[in-house]
N, C-alpha and C. Protein backbone atom coordinates (compact mmCIF):
# COMPACT_ATOMS: atom_id res chain seq x y z
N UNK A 1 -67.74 9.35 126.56
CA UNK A 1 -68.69 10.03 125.71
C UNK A 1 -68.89 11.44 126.27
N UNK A 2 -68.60 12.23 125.46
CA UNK A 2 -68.79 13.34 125.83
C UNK A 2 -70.52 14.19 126.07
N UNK A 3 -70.45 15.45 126.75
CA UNK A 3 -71.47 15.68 126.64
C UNK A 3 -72.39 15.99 125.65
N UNK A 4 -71.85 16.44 124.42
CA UNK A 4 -72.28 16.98 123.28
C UNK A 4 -72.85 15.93 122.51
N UNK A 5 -72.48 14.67 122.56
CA UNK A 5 -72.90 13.39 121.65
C UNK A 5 -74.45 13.60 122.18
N UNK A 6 -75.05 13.13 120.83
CA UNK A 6 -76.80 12.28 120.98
C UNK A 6 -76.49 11.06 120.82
N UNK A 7 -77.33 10.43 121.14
CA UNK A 7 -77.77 9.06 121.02
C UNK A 7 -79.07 8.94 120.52
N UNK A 8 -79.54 8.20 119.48
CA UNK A 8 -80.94 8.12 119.11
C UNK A 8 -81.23 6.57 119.47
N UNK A 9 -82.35 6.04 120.19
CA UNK A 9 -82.50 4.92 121.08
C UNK A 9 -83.59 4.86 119.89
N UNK A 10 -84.73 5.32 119.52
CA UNK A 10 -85.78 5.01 118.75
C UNK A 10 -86.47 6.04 118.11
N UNK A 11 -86.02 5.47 116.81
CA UNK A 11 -86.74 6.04 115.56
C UNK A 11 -87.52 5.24 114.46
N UNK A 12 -88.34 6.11 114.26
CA UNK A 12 -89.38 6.13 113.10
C UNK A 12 -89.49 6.82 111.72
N UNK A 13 -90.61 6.89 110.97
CA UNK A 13 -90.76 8.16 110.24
C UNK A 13 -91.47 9.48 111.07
N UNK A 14 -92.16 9.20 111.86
CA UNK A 14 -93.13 10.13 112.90
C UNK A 14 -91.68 10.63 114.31
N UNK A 15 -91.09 9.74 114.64
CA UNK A 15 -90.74 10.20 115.58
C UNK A 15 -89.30 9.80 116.25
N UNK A 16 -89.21 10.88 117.32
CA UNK A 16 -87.66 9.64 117.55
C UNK A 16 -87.45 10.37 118.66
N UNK A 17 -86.42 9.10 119.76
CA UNK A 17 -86.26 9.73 121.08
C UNK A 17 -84.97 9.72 121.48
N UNK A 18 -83.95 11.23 121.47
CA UNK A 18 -82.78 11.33 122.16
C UNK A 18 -82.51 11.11 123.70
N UNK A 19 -81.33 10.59 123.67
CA UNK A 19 -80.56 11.01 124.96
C UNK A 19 -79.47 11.53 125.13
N UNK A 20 -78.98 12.32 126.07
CA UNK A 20 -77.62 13.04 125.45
C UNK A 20 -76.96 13.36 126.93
N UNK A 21 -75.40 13.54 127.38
CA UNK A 21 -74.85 13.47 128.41
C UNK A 21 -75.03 12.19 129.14
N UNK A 22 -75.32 12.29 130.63
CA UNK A 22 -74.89 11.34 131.04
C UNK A 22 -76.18 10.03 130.44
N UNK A 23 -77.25 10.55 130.39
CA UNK A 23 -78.12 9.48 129.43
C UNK A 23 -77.72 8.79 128.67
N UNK A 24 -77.35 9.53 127.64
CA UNK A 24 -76.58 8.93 126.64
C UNK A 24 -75.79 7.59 127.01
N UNK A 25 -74.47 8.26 127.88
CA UNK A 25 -73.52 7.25 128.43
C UNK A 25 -73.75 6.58 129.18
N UNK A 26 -74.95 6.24 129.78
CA UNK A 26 -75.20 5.29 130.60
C UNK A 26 -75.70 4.30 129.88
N UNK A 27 -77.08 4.51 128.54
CA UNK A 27 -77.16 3.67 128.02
C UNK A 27 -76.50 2.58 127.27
N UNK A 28 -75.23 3.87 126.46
CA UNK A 28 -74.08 2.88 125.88
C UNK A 28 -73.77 2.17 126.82
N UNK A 29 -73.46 2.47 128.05
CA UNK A 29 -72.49 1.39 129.14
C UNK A 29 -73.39 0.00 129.31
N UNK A 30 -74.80 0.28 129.62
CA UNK A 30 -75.64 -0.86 129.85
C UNK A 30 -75.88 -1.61 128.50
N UNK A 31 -76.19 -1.23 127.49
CA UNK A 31 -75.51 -1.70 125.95
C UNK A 31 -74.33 -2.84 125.88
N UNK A 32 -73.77 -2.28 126.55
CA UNK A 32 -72.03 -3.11 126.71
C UNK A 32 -71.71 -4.10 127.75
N UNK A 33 -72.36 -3.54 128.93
CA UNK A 33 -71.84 -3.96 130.18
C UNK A 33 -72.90 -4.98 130.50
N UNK A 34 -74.49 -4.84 130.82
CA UNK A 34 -75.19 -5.68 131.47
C UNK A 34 -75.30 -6.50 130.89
N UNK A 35 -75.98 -7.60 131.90
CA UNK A 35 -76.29 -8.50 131.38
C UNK A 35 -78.29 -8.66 131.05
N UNK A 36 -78.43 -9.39 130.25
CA UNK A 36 -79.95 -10.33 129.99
C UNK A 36 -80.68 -10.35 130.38
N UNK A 37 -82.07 -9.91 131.34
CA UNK A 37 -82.93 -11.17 131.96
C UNK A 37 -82.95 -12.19 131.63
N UNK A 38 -83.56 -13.19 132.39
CA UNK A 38 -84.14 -14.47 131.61
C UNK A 38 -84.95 -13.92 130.57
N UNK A 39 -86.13 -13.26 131.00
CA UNK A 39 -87.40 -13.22 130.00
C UNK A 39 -86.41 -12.56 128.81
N UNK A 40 -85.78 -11.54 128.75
CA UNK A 40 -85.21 -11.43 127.34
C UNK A 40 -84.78 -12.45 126.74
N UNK A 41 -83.72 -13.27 127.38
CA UNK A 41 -83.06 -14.65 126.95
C UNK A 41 -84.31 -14.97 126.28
N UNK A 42 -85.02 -15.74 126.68
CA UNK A 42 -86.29 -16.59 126.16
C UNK A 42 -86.93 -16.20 124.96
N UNK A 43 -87.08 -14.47 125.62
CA UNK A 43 -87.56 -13.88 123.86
C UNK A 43 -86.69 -14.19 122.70
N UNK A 44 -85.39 -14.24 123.23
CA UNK A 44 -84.44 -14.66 121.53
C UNK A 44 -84.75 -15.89 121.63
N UNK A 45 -84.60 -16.76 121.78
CA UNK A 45 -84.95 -18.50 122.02
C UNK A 45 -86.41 -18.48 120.96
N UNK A 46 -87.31 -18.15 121.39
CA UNK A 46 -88.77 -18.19 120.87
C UNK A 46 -88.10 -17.38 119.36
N UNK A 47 -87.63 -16.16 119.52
CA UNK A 47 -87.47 -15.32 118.23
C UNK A 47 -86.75 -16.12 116.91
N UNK A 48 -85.07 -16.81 117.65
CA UNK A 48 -84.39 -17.79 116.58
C UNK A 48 -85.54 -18.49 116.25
N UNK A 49 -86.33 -19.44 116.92
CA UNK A 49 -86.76 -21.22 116.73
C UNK A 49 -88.16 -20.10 114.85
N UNK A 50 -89.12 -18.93 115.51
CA UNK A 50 -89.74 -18.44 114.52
C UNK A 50 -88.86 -18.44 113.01
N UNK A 51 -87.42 -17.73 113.57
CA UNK A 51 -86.85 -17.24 112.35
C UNK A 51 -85.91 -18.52 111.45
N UNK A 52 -85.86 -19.50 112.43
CA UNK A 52 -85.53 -20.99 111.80
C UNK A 52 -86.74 -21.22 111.49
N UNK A 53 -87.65 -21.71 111.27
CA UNK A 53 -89.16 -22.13 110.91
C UNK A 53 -89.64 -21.13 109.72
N UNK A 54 -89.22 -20.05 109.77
CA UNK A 54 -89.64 -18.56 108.23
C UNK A 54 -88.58 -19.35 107.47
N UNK A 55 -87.41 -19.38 107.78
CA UNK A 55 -86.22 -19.45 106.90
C UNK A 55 -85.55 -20.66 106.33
N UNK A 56 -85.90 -21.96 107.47
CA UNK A 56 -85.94 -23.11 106.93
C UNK A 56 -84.14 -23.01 107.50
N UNK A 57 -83.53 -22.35 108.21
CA UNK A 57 -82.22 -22.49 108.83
C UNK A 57 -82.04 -21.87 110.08
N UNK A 58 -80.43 -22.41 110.71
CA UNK A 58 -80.40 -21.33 112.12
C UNK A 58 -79.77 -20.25 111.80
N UNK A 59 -80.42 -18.99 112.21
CA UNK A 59 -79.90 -17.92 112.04
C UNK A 59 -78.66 -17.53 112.40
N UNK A 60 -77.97 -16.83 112.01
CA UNK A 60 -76.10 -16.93 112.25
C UNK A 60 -76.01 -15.71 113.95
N UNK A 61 -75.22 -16.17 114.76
CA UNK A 61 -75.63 -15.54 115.72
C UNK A 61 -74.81 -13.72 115.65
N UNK A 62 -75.53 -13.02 115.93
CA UNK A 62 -74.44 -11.53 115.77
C UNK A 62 -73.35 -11.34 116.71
N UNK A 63 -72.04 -10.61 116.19
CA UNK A 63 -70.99 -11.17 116.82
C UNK A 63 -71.33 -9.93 118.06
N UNK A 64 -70.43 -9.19 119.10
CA UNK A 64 -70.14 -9.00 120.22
C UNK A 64 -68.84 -8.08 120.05
């Protein structure tokens, strides 16, 4: 990634927050590369079982 790329991590209608150079590319890499906490793990666990229970199915998992 070059230096010139943005990256927009979070947006709104009010607002939004770039990163750009090595920011940028570090986030993509950790995006790609790291791994999970537990506590994240768990948050999808709790998040599917809600969105099976709204939807009345298991949600299809996103591919990788």
């Amino acid at each position: 990634m070059s230096a010139n790329n943005i990256v927009a991590i979070k947006s709104n209608t009010f607002e939004r927050v770039e990163l750009s150079g090595k920011d940028a590319a570090r986030f993509v890499r950790h995006m790609h590369e790291d791994k999970p906490t537990p506590t994240a793990q768990a948050a999808l666990v709790c998040g599917r079982a809600v969105l099976s229970e709204i939807f009345g199915k298991t949600p299809i998992r996103a591919a990788k």
